[in-house]
PDB file of N, CA and C in Angstrom:
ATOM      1  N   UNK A   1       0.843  -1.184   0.000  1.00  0.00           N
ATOM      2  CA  UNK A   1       0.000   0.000   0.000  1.00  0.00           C
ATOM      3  C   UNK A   1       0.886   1.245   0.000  1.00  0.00           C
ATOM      4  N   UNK A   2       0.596   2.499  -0.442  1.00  0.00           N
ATOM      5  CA  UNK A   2       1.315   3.433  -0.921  1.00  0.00           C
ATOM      6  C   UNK A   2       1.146   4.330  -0.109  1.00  0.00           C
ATOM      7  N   UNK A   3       2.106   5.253   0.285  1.00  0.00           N
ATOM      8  CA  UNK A   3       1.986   6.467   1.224  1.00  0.00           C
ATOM      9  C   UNK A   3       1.582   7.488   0.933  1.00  0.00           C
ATOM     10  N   UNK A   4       1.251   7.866  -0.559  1.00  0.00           N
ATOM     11  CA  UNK A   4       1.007   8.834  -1.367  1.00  0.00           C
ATOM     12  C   UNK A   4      -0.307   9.325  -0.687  1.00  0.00           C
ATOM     13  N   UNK A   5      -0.745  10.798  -0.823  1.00  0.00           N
ATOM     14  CA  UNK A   5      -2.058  11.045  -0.659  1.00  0.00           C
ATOM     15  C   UNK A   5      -3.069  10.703  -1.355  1.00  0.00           C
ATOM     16  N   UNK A   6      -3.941  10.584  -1.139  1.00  0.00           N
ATOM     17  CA  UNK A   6      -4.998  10.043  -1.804  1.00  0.00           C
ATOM     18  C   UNK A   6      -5.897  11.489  -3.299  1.00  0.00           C
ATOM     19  N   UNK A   7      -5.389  11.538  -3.945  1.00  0.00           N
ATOM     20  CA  UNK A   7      -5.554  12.588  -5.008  1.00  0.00           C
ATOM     21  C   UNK A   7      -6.651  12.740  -6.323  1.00  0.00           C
ATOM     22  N   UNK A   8      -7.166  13.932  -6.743  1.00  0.00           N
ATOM     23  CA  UNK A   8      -7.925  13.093  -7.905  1.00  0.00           C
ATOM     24  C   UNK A   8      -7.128  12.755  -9.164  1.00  0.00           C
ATOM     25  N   UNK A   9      -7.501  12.053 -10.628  1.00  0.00           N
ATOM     26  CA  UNK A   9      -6.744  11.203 -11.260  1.00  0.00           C
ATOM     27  C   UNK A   9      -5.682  12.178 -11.860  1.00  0.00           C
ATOM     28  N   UNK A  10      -6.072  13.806 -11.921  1.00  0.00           N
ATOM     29  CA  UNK A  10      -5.582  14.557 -12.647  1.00  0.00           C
ATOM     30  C   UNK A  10      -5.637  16.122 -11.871  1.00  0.00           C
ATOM     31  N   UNK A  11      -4.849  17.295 -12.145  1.00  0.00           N
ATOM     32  CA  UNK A  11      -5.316  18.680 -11.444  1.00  0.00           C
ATOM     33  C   UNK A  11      -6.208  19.136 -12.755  1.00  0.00           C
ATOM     34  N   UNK A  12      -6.397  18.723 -13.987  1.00  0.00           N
ATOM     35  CA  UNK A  12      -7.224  19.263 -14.622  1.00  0.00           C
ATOM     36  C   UNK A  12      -8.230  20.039 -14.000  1.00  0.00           C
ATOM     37  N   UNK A  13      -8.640  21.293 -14.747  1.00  0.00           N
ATOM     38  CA  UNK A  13      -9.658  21.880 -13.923  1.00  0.00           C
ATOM     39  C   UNK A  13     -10.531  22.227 -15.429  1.00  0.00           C
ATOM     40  N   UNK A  14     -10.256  22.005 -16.484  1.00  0.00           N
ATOM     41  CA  UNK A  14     -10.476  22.193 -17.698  1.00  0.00           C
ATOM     42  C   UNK A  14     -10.690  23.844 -18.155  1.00  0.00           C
ATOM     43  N   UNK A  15      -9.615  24.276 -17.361  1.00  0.00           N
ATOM     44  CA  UNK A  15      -9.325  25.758 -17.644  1.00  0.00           C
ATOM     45  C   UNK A  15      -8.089  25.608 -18.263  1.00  0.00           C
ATOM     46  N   UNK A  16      -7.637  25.180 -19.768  1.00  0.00           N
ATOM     47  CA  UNK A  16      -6.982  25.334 -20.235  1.00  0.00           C
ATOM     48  C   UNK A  16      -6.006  26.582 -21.163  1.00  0.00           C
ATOM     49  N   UNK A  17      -5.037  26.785 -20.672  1.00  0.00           N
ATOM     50  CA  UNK A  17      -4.203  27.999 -21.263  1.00  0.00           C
ATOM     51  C   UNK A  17      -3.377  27.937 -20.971  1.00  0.00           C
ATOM     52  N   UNK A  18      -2.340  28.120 -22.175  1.00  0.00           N
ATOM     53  CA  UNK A  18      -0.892  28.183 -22.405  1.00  0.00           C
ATOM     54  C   UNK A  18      -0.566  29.289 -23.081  1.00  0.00           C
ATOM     55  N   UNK A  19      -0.969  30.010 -23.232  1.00  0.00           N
ATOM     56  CA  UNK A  19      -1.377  31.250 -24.072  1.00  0.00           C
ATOM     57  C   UNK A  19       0.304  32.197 -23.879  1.00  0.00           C
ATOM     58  N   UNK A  20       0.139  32.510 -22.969  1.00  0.00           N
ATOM     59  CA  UNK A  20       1.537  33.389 -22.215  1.00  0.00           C
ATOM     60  C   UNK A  20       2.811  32.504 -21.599  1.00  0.00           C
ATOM     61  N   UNK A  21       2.761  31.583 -21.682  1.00  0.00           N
ATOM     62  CA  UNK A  21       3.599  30.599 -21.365  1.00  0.00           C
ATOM     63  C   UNK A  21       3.873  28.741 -21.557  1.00  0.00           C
ATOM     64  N   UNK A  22       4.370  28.216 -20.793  1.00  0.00           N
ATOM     65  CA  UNK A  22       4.272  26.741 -21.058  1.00  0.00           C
ATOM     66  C   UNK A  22       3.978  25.891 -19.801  1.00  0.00           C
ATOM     67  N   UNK A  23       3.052  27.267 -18.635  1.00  0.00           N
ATOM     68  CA  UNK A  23       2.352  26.658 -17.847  1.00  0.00           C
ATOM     69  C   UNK A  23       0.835  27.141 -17.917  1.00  0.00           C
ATOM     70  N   UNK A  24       0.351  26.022 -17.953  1.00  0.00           N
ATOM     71  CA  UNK A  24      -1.089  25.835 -17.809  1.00  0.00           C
ATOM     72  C   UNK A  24      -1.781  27.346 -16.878  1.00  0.00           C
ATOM     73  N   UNK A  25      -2.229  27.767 -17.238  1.00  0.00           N
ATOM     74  CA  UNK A  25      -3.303  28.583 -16.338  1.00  0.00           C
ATOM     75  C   UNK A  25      -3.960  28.257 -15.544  1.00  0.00           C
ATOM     76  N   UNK A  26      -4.707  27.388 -16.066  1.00  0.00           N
ATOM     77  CA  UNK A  26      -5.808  26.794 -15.152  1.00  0.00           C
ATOM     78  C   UNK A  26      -5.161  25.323 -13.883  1.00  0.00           C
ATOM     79  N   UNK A  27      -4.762  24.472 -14.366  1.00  0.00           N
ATOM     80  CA  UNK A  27      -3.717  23.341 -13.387  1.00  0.00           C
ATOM     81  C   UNK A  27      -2.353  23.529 -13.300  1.00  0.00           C
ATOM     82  N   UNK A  28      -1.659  24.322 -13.287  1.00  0.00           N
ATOM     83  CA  UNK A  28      -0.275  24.885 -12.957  1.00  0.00           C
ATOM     84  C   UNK A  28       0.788  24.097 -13.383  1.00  0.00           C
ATOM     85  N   UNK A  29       0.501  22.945 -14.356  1.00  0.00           N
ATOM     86  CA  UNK A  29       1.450  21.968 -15.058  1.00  0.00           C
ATOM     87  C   UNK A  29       2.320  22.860 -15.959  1.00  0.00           C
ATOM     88  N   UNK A  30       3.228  22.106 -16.175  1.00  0.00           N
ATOM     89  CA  UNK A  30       3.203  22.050 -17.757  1.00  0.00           C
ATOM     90  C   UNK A  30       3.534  21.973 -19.176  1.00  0.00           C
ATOM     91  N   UNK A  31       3.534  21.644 -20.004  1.00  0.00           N
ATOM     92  CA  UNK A  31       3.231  21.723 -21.053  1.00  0.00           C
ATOM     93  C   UNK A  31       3.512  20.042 -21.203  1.00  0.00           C
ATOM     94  N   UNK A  32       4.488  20.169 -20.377  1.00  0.00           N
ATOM     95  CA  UNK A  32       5.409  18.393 -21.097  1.00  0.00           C
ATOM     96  C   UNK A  32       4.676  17.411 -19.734  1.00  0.00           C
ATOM     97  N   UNK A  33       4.568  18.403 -18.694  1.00  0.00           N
ATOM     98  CA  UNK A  33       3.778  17.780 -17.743  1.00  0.00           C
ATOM     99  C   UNK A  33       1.626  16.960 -17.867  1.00  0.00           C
ATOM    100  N   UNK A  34       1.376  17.835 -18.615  1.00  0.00           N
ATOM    101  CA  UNK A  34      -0.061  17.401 -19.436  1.00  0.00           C
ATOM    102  C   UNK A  34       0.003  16.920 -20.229  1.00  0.00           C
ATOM    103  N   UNK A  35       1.491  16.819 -21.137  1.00  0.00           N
ATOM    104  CA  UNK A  35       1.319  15.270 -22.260  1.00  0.00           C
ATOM    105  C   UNK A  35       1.526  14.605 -21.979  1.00  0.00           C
ATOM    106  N   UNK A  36       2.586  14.389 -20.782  1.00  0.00           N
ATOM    107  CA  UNK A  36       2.898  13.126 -20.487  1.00  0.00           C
ATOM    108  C   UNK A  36       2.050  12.091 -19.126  1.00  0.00           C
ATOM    109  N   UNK A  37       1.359  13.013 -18.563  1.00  0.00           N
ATOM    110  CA  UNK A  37       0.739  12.917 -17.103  1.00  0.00           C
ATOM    111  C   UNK A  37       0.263  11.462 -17.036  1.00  0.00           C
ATOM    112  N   UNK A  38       0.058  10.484 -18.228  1.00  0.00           N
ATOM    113  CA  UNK A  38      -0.601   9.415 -17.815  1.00  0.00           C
ATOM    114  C   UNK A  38      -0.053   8.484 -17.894  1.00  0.00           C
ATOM    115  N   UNK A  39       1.005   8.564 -18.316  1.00  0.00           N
ATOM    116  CA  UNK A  39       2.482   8.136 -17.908  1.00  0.00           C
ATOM    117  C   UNK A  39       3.755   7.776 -16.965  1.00  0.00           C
ATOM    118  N   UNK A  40       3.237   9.243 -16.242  1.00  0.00           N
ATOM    119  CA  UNK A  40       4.204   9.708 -15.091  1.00  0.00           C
ATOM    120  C   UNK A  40       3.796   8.489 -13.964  1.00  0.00           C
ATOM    121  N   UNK A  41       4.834   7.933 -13.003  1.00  0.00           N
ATOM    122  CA  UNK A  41       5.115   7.314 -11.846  1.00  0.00           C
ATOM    123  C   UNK A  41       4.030   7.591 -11.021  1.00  0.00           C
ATOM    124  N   UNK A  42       3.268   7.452 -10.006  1.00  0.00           N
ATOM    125  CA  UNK A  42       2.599   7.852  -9.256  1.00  0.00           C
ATOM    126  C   UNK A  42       3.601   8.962  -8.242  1.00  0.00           C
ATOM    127  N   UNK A  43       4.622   9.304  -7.919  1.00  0.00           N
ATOM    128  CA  UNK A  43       5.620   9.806  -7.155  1.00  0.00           C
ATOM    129  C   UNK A  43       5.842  10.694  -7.902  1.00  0.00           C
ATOM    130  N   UNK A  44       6.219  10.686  -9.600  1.00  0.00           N
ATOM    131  CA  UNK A  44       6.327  12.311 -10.297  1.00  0.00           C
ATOM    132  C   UNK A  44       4.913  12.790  -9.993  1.00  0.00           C
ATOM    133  N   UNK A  45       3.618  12.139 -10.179  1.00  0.00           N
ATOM    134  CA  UNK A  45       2.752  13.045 -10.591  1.00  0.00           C
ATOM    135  C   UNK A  45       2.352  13.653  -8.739  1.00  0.00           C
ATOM    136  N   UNK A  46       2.612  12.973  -7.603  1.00  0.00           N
ATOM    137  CA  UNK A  46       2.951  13.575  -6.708  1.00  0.00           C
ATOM    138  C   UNK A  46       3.468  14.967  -5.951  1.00  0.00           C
ATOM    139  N   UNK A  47       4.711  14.539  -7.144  1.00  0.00           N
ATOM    140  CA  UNK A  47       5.727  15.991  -6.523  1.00  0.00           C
ATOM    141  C   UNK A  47       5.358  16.624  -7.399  1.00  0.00           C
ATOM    142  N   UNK A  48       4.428  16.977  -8.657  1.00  0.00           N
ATOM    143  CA  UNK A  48       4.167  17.809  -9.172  1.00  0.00           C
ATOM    144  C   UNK A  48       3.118  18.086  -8.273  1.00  0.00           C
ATOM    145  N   UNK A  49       1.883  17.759  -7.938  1.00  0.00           N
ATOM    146  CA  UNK A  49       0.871  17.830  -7.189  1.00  0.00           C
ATOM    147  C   UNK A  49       1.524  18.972  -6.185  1.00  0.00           C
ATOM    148  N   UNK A  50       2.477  18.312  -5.447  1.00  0.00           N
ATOM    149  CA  UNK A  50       2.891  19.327  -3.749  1.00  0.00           C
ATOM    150  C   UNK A  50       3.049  20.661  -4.675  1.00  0.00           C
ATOM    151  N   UNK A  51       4.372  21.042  -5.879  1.00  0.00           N
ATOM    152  CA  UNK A  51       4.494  22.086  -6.434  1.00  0.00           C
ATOM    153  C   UNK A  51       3.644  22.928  -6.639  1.00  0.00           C
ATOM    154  N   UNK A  52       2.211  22.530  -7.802  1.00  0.00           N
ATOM    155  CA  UNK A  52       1.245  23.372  -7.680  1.00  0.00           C
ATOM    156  C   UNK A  52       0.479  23.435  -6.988  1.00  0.00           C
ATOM    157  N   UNK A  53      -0.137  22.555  -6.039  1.00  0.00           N
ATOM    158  CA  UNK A  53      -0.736  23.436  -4.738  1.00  0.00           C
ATOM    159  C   UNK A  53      -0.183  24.595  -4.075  1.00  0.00           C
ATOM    160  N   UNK A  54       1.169  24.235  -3.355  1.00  0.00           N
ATOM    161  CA  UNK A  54       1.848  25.228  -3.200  1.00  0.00           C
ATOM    162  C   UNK A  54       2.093  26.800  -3.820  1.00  0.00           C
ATOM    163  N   UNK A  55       1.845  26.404  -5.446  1.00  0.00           N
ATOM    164  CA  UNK A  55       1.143  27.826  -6.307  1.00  0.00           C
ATOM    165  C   UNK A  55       0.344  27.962  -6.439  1.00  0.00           C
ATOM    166  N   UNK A  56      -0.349  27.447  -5.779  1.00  0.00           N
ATOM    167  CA  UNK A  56      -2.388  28.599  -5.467  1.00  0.00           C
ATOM    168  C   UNK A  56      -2.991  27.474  -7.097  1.00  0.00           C
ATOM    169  N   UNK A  57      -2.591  26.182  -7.068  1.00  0.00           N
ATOM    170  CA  UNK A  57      -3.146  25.591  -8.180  1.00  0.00           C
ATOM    171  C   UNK A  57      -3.727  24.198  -7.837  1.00  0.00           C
ATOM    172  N   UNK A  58      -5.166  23.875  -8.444  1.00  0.00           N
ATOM    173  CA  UNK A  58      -5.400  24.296  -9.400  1.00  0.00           C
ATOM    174  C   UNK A  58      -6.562  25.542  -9.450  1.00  0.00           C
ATOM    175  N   UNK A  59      -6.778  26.320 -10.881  1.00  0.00           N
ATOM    176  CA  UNK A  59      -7.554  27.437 -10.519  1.00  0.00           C
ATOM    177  C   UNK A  59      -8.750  27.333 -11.371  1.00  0.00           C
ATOM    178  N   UNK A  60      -9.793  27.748 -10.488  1.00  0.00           N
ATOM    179  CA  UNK A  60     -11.595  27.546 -11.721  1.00  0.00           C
ATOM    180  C   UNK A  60     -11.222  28.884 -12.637  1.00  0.00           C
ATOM    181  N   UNK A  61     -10.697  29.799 -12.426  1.00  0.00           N
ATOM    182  CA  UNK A  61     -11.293  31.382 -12.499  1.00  0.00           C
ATOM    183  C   UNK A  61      -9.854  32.192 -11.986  1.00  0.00           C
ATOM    184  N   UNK A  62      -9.606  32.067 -13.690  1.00  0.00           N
ATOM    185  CA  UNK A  62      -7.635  32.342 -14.306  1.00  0.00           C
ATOM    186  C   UNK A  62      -8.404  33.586 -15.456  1.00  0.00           C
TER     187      UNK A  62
END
């Protein structure tokens, strides 16, 4: 059994934008982080998780 928090499958918030950069607007990923996400280890998609919470992510209303 895994120590990980218990998370939903994705930070998708389906506020998508990359517009100004190559992070997401809306889930604070990105770019290489949302293509690859279903992919990633349970432990990368983790420490990405702690990162954008930590930046006020994910956001309804960007």
């Amino acid at each position: 059994m895994s120590d990980l928090p218990i998370r939903p499958d994705t930070p998708c918030v389906a506020v998508c934008s990359t517009t100004f950069d190559e992070i997401c607007r809306g889930c604070g990923r990105s770019v290489w982080e949302v293509a690859h996400w279903v992919a990633m280890s349970a432990e990368a998609k983790e420490a990405v998780w702690q990162r954008i919470l930590a930046q006020g992510y994910p956001r309804r209303n960007t």
